[in-house]
PDB file of N, CA and C in Angstrom:
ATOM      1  N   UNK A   1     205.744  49.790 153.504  1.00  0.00           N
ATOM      2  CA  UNK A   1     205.075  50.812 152.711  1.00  0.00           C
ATOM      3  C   UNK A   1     203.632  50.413 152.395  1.00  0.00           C
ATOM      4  N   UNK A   2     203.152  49.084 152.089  1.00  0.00           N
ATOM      5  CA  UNK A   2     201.765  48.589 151.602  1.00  0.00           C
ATOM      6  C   UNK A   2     201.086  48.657 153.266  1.00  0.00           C
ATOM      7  N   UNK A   3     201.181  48.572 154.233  1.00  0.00           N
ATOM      8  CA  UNK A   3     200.719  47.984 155.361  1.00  0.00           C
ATOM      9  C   UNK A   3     200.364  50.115 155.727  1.00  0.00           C
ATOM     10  N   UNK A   4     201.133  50.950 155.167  1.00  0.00           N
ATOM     11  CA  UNK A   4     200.949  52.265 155.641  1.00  0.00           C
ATOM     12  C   UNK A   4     200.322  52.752 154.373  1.00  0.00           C
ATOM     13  N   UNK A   5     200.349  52.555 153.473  1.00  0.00           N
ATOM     14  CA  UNK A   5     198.864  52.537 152.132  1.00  0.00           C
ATOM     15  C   UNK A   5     197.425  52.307 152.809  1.00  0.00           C
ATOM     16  N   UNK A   6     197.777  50.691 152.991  1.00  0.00           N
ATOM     17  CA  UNK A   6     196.562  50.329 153.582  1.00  0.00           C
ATOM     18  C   UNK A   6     196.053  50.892 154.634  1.00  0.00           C
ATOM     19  N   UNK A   7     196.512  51.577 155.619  1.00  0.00           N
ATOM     20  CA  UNK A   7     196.154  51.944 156.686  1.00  0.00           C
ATOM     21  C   UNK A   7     195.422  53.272 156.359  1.00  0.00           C
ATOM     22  N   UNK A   8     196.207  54.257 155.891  1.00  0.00           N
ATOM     23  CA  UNK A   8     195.239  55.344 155.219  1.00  0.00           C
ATOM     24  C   UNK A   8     194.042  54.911 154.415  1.00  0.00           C
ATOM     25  N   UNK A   9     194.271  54.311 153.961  1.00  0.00           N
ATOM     26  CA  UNK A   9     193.099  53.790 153.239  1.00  0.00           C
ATOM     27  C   UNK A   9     191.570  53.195 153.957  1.00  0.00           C
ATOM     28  N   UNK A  10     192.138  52.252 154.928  1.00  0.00           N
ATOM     29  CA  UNK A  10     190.899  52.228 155.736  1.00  0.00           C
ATOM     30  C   UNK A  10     190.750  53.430 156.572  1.00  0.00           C
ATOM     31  N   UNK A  11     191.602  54.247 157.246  1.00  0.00           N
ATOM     32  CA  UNK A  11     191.225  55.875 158.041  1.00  0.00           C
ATOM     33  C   UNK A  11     190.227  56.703 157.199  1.00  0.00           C
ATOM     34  N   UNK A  12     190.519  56.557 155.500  1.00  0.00           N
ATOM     35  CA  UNK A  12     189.555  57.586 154.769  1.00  0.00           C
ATOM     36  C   UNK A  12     188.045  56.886 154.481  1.00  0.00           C
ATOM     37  N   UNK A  13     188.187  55.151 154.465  1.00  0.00           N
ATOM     38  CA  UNK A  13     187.099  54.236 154.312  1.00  0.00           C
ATOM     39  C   UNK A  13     186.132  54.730 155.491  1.00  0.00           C
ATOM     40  N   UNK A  14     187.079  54.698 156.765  1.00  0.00           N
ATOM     41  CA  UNK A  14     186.024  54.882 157.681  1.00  0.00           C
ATOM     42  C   UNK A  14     185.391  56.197 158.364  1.00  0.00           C
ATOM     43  N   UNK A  15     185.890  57.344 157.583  1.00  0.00           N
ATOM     44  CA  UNK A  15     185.711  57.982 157.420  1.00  0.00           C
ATOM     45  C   UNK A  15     184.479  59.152 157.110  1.00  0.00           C
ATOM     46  N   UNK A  16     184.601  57.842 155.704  1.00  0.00           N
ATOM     47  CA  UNK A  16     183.856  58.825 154.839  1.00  0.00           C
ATOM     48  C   UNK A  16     182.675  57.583 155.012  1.00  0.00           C
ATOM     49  N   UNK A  17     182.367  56.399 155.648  1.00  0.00           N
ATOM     50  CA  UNK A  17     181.546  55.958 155.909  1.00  0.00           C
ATOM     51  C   UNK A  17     180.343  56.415 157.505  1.00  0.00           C
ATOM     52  N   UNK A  18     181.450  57.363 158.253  1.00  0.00           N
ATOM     53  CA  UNK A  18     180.788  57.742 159.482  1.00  0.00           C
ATOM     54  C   UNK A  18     180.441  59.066 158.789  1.00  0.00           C
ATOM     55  N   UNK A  19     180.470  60.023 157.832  1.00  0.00           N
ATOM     56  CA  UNK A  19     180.328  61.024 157.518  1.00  0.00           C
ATOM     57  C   UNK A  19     179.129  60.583 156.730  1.00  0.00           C
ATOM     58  N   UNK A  20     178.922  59.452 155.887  1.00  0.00           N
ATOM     59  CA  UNK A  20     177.414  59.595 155.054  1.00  0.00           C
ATOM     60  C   UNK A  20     176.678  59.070 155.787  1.00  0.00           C
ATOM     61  N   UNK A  21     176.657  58.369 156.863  1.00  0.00           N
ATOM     62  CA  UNK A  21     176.181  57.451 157.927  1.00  0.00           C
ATOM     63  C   UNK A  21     175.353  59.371 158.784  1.00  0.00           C
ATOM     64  N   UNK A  22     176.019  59.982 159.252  1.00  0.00           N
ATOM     65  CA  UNK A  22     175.613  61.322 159.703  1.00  0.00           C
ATOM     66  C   UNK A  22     175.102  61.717 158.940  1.00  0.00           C
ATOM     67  N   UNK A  23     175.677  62.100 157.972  1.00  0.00           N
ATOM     68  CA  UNK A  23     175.001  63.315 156.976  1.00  0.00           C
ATOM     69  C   UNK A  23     173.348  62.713 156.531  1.00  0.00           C
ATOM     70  N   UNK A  24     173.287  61.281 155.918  1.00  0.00           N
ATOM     71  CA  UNK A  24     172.380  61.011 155.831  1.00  0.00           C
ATOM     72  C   UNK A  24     170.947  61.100 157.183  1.00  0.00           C
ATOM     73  N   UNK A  25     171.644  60.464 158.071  1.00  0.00           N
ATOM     74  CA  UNK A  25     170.558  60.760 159.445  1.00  0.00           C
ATOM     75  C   UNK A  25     170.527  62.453 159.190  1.00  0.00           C
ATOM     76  N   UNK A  26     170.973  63.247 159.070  1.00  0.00           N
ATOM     77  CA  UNK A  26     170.359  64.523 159.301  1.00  0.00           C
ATOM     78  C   UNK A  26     169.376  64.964 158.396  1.00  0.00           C
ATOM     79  N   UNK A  27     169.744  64.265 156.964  1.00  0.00           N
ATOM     80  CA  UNK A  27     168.664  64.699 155.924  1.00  0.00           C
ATOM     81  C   UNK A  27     167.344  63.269 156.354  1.00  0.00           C
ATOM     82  N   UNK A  28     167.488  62.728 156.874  1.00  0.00           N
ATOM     83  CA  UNK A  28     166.308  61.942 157.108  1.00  0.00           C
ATOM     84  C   UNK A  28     165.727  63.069 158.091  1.00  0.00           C
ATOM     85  N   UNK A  29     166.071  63.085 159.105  1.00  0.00           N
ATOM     86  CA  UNK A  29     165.430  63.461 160.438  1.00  0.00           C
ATOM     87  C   UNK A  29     164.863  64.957 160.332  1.00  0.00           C
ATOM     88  N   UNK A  30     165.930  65.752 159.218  1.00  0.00           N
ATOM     89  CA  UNK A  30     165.756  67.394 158.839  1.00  0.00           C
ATOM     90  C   UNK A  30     163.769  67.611 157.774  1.00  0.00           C
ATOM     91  N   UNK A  31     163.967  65.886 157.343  1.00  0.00           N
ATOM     92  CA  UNK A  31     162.418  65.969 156.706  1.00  0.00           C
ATOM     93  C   UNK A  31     163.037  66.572 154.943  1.00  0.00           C
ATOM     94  N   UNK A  32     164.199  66.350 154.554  1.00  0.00           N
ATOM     95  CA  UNK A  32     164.821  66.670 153.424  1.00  0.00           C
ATOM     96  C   UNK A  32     164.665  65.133 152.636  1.00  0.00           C
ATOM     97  N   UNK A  33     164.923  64.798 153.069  1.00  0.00           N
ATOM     98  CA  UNK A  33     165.042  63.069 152.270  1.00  0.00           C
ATOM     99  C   UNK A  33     163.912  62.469 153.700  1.00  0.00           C
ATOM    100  N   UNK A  34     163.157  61.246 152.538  1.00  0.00           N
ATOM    101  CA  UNK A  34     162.692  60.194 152.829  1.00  0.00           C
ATOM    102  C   UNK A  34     163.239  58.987 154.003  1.00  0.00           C
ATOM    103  N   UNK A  35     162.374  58.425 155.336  1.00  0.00           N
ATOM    104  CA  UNK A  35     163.149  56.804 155.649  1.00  0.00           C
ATOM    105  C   UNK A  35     163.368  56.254 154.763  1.00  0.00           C
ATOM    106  N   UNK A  36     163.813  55.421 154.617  1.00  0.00           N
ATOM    107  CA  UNK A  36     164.001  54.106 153.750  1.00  0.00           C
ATOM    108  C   UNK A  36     162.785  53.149 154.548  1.00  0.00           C
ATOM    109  N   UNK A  37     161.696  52.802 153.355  1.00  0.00           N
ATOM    110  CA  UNK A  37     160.968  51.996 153.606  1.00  0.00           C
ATOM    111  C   UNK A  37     161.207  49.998 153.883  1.00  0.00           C
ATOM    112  N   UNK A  38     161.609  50.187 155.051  1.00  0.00           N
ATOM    113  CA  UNK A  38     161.772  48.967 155.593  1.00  0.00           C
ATOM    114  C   UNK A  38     160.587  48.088 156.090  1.00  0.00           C
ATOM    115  N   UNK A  39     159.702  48.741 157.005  1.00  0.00           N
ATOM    116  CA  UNK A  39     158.709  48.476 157.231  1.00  0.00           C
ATOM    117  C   UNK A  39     157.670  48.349 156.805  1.00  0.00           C
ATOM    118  N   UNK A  40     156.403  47.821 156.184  1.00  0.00           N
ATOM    119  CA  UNK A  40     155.482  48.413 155.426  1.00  0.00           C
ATOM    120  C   UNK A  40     154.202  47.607 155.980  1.00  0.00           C
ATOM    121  N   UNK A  41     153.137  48.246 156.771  1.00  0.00           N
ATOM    122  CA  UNK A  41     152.254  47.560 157.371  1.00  0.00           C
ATOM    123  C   UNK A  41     151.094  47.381 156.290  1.00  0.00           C
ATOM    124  N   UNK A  42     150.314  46.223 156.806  1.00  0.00           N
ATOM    125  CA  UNK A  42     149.560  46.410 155.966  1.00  0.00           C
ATOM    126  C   UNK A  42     147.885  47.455 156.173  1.00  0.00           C
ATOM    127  N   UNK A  43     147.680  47.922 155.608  1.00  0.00           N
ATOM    128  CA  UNK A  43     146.178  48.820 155.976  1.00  0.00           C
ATOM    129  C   UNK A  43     145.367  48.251 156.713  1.00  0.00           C
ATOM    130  N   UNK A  44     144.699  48.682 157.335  1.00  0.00           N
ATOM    131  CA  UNK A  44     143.704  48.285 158.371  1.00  0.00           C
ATOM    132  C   UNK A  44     142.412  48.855 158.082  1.00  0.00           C
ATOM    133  N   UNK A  45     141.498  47.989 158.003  1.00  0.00           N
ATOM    134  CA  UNK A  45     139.798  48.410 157.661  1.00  0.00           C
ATOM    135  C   UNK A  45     139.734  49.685 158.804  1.00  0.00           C
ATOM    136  N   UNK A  46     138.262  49.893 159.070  1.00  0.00           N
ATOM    137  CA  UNK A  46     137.859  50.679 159.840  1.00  0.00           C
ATOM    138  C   UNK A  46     137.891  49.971 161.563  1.00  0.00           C
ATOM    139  N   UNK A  47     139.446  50.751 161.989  1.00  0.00           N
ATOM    140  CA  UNK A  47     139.259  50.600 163.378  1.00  0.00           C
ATOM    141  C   UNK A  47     139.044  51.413 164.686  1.00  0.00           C
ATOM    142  N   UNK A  48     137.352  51.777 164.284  1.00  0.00           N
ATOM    143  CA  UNK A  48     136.579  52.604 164.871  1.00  0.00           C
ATOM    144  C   UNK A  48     135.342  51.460 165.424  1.00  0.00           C
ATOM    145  N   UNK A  49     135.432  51.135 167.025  1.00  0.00           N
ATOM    146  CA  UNK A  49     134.441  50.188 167.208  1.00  0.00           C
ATOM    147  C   UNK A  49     133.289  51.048 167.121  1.00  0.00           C
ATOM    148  N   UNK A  50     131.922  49.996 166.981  1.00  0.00           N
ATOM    149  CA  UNK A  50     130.714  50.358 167.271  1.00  0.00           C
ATOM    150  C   UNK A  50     129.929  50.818 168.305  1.00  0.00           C
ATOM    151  N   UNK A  51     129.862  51.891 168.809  1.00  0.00           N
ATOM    152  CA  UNK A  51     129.037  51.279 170.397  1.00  0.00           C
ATOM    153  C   UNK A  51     127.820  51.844 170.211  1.00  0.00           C
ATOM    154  N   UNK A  52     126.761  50.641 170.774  1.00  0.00           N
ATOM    155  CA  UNK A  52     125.410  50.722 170.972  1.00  0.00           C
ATOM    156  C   UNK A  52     125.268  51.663 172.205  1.00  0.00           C
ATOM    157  N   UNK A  53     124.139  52.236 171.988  1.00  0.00           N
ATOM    158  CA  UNK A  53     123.479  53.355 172.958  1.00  0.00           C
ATOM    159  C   UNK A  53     122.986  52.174 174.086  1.00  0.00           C
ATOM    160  N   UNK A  54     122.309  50.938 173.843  1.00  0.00           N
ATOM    161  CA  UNK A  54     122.293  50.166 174.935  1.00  0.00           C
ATOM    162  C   UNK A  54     123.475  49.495 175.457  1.00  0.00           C
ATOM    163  N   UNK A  55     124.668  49.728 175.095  1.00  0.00           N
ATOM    164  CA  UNK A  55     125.494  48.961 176.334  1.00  0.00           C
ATOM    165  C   UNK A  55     126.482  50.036 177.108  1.00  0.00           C
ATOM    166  N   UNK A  56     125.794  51.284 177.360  1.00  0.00           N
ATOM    167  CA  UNK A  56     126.524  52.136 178.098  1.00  0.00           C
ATOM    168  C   UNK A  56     127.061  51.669 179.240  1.00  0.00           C
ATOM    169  N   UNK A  57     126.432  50.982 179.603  1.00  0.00           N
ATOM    170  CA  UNK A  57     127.153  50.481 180.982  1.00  0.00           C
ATOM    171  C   UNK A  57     128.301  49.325 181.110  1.00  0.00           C
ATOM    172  N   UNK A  58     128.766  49.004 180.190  1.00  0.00           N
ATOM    173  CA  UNK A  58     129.607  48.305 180.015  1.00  0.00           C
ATOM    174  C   UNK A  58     131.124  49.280 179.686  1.00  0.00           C
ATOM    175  N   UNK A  59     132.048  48.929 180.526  1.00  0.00           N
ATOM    176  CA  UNK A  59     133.252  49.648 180.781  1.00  0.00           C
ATOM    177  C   UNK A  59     133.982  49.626 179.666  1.00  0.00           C
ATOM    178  N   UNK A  60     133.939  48.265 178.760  1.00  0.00           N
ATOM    179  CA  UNK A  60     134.934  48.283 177.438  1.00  0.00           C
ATOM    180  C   UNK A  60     134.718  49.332 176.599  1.00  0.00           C
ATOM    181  N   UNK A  61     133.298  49.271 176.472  1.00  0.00           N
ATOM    182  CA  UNK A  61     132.779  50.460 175.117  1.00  0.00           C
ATOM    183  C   UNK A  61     133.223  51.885 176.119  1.00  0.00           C
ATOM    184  N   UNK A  62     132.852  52.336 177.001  1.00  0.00           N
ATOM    185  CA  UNK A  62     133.327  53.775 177.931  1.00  0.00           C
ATOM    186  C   UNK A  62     135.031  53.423 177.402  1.00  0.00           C
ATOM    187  N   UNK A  63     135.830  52.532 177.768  1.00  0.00           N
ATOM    188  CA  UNK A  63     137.430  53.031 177.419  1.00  0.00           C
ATOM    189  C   UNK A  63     137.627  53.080 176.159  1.00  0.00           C
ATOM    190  N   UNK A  64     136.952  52.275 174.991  1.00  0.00           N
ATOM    191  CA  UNK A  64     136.710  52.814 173.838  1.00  0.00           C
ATOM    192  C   UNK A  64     136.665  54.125 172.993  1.00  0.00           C
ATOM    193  N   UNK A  65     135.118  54.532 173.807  1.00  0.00           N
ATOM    194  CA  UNK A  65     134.790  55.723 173.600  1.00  0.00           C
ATOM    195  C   UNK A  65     135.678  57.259 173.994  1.00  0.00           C
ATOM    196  N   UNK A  66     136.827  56.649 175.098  1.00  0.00           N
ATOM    197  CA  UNK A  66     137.239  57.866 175.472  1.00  0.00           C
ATOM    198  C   UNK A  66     138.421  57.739 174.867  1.00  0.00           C
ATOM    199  N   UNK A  67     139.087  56.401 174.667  1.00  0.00           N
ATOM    200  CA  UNK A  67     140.338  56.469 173.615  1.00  0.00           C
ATOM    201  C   UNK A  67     139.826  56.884 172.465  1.00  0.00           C
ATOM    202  N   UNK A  68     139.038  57.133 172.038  1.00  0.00           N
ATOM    203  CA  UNK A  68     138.629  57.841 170.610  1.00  0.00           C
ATOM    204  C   UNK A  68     138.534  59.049 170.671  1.00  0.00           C
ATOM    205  N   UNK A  69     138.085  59.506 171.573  1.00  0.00           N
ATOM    206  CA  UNK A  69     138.382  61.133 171.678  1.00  0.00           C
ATOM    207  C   UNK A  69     139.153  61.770 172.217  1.00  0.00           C
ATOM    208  N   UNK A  70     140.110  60.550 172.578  1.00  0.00           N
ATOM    209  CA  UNK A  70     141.661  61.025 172.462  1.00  0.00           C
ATOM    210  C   UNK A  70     142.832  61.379 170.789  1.00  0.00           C
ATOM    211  N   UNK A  71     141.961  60.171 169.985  1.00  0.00           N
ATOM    212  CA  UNK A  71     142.891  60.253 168.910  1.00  0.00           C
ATOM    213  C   UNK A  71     141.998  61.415 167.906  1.00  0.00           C
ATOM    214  N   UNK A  72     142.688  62.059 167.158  1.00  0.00           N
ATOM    215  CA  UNK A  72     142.096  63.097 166.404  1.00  0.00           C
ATOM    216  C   UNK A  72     141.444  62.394 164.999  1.00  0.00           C
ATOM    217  N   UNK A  73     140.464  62.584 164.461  1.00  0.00           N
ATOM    218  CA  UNK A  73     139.319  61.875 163.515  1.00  0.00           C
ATOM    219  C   UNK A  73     140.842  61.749 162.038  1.00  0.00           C
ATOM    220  N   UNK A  74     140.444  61.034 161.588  1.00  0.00           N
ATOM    221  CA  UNK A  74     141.493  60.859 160.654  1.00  0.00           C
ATOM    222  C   UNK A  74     142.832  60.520 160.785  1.00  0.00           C
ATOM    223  N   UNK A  75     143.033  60.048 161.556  1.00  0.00           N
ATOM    224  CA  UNK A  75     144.612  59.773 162.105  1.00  0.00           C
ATOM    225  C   UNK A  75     145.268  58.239 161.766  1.00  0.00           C
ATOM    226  N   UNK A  76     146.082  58.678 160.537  1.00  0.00           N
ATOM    227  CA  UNK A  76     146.406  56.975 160.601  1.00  0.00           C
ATOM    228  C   UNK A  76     147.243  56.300 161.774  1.00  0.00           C
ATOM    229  N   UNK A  77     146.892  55.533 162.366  1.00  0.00           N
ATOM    230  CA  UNK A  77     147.483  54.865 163.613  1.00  0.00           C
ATOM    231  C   UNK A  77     148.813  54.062 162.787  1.00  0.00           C
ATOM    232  N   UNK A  78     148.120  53.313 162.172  1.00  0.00           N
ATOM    233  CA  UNK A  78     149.209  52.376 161.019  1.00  0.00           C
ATOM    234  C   UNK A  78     150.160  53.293 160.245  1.00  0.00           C
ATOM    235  N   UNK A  79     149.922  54.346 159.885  1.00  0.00           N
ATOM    236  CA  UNK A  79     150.927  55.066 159.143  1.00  0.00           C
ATOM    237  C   UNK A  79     151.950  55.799 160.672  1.00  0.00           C
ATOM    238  N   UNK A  80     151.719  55.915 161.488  1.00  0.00           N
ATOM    239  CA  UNK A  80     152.756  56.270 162.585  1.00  0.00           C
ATOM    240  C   UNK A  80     153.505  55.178 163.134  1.00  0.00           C
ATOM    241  N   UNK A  81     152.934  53.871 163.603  1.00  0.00           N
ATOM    242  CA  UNK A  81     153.737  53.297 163.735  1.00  0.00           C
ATOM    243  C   UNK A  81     154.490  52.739 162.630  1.00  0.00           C
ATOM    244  N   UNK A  82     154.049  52.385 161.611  1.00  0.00           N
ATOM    245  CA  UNK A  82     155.637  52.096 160.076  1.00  0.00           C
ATOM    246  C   UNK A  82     156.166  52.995 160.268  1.00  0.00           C
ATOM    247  N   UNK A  83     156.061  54.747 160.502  1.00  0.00           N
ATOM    248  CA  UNK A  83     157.123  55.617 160.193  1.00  0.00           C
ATOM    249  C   UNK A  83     157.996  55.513 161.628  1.00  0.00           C
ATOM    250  N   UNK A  84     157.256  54.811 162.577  1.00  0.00           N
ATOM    251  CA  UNK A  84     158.179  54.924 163.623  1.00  0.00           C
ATOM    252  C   UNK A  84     159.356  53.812 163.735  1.00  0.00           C
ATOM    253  N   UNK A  85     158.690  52.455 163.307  1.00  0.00           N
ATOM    254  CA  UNK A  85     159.939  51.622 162.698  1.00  0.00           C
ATOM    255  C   UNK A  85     160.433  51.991 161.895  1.00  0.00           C
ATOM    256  N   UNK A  86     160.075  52.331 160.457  1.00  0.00           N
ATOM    257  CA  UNK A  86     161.451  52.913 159.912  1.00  0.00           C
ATOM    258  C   UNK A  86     162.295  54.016 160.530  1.00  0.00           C
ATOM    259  N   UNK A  87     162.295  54.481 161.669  1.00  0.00           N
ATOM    260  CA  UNK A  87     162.742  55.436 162.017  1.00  0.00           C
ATOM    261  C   UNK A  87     163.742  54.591 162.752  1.00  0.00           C
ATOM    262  N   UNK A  88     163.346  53.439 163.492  1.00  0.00           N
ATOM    263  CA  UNK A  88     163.635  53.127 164.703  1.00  0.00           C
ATOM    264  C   UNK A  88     164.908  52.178 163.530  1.00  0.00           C
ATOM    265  N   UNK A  89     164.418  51.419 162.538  1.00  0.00           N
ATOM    266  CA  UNK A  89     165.555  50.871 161.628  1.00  0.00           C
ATOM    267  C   UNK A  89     166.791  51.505 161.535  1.00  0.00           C
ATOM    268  N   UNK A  90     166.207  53.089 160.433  1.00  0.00           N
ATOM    269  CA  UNK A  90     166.954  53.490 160.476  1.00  0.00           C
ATOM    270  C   UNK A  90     168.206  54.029 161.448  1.00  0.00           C
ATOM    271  N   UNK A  91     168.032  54.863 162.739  1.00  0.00           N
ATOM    272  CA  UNK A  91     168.329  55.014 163.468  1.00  0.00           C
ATOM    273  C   UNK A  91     169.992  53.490 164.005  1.00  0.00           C
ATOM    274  N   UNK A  92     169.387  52.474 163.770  1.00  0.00           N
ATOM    275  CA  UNK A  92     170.554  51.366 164.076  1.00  0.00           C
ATOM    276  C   UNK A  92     171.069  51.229 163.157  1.00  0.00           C
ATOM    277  N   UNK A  93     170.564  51.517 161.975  1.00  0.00           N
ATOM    278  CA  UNK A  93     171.623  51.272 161.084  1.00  0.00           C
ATOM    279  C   UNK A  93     172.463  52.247 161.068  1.00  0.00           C
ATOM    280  N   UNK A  94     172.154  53.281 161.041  1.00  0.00           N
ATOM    281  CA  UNK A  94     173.205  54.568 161.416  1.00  0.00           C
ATOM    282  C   UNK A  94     174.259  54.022 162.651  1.00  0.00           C
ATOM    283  N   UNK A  95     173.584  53.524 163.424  1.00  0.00           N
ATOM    284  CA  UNK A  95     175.102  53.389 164.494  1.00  0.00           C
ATOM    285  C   UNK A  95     175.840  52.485 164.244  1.00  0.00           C
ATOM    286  N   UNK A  96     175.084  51.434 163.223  1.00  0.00           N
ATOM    287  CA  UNK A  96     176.285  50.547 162.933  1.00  0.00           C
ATOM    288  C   UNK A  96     177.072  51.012 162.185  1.00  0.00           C
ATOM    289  N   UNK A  97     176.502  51.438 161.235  1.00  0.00           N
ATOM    290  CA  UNK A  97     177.811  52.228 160.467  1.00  0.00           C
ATOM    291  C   UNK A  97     178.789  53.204 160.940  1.00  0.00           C
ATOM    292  N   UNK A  98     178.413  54.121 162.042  1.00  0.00           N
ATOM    293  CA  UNK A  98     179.573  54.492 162.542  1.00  0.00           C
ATOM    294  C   UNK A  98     180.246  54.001 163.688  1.00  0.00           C
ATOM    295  N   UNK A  99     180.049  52.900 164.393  1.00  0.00           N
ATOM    296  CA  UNK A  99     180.777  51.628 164.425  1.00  0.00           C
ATOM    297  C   UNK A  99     181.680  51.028 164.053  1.00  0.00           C
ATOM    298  N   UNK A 100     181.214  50.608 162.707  1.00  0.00           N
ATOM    299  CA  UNK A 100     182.126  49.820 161.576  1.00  0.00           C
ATOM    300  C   UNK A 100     183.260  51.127 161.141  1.00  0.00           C
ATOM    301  N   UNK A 101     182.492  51.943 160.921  1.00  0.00           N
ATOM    302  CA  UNK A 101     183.341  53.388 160.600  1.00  0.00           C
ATOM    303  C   UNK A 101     184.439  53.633 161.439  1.00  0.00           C
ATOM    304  N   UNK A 102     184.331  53.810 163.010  1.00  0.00           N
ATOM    305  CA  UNK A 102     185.043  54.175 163.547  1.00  0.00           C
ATOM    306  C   UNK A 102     186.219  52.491 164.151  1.00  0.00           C
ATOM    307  N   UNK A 103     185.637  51.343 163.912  1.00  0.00           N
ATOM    308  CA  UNK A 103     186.463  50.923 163.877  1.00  0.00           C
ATOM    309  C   UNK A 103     187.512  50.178 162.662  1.00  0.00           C
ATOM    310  N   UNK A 104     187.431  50.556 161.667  1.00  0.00           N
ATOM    311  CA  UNK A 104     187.714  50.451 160.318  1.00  0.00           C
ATOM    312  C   UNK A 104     189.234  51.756 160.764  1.00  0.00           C
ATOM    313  N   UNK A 105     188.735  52.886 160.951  1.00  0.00           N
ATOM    314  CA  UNK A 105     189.762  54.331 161.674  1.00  0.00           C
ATOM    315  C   UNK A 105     191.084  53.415 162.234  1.00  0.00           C
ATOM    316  N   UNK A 106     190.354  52.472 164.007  1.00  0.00           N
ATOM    317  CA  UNK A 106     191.161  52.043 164.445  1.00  0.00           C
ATOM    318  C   UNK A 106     191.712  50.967 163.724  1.00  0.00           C
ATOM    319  N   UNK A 107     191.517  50.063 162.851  1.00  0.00           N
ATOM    320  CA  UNK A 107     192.616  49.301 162.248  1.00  0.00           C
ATOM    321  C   UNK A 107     193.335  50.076 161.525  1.00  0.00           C
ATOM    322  N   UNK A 108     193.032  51.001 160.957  1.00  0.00           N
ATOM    323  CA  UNK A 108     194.050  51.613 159.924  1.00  0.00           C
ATOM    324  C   UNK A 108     194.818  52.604 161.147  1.00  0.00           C
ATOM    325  N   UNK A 109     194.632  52.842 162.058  1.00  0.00           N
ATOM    326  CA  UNK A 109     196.004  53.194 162.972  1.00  0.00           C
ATOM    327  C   UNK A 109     196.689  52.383 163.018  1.00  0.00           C
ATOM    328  N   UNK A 110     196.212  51.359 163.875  1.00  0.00           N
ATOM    329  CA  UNK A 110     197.177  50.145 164.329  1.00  0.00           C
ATOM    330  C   UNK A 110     198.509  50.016 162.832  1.00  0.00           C
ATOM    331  N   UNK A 111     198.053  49.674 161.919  1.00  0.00           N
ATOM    332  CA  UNK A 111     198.655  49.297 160.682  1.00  0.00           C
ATOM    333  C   UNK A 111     199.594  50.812 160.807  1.00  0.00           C
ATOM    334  N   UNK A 112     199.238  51.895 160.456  1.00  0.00           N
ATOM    335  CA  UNK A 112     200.547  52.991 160.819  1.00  0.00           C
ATOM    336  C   UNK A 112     201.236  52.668 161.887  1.00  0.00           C
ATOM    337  N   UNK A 113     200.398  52.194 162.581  1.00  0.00           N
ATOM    338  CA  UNK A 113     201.719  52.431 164.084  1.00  0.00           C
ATOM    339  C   UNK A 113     202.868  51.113 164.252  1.00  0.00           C
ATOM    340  N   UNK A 114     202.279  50.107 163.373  1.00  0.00           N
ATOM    341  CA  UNK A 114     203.336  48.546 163.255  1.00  0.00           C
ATOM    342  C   UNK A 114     203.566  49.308 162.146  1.00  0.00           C
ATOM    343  N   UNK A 115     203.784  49.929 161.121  1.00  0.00           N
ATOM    344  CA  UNK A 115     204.692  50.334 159.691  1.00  0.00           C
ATOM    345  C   UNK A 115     205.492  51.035 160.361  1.00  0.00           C
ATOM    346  N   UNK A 116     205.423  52.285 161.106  1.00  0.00           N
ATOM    347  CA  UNK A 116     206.250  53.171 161.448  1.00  0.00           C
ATOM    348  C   UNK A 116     207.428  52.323 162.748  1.00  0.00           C
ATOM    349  N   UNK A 117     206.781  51.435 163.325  1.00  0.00           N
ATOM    350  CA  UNK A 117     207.957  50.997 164.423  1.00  0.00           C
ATOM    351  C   UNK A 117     208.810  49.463 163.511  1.00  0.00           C
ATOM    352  N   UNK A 118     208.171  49.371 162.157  1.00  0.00           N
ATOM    353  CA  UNK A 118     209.088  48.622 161.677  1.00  0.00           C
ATOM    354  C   UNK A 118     210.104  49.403 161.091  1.00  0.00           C
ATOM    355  N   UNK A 119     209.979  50.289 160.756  1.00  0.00           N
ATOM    356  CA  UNK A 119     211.261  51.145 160.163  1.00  0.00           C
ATOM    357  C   UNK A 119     211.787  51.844 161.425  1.00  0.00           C
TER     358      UNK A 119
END
């Protein structure tokens, strides 16, 4: 009887751990709730190089210049990548938990299925 307690018991544990494990990723990802700040970079001065009108001919300042007018004026670079690690955190921690979740399920079968063939 304790071994078929227990077994329900971890089926609803793991359960209701793969259900907030989901539910939560959807209110992260839905833009309803916040990441969890795991990551936190630190600010970066101004990383906008200089280029002199005399060193046009130099190729570094040209790939410079054209990666800059690729990125749009104001764009935190540093604030996308932290939100992309916390994303990327979050994201594994979610699968571990339904992992642990779903195998938490399978021990609490096993435990029904040795209670029921002991009786």
């Amino acid at each position: 009887m304790a071994k078929k307690a227990l077994g329900w018991i971890l089926i609803i544990a793991g359960l209701l751990i793969m259900f907030y494990a989901i539910c939560s990723t959807y209110l992260n990802f839905s833009g309803q709730n916040e990441f969890p700040l795991i990551f936190d970079l630190p600010e970066e001065a101004n990383v906008n190089p200089v280029i002199n009108e005399e060193d046009n001919g130099n190729s570094e300042d040209i790939i410079n210049q054209s990666i800059q007018n690729l990125i749009p004026k104001g764009t935190d670079i540093g604030g996308i990548a932290e939100q992309g690690l916390n994303m990327l955190a979050w994201i594994l921690f979610a699968f571990f938990m339904v992992y642990a979740g779903g195998k938490l399920i399978v021990v609490g079968n096993n435990l029904l299925k040795t209670s029921e063939k002991q009786n």
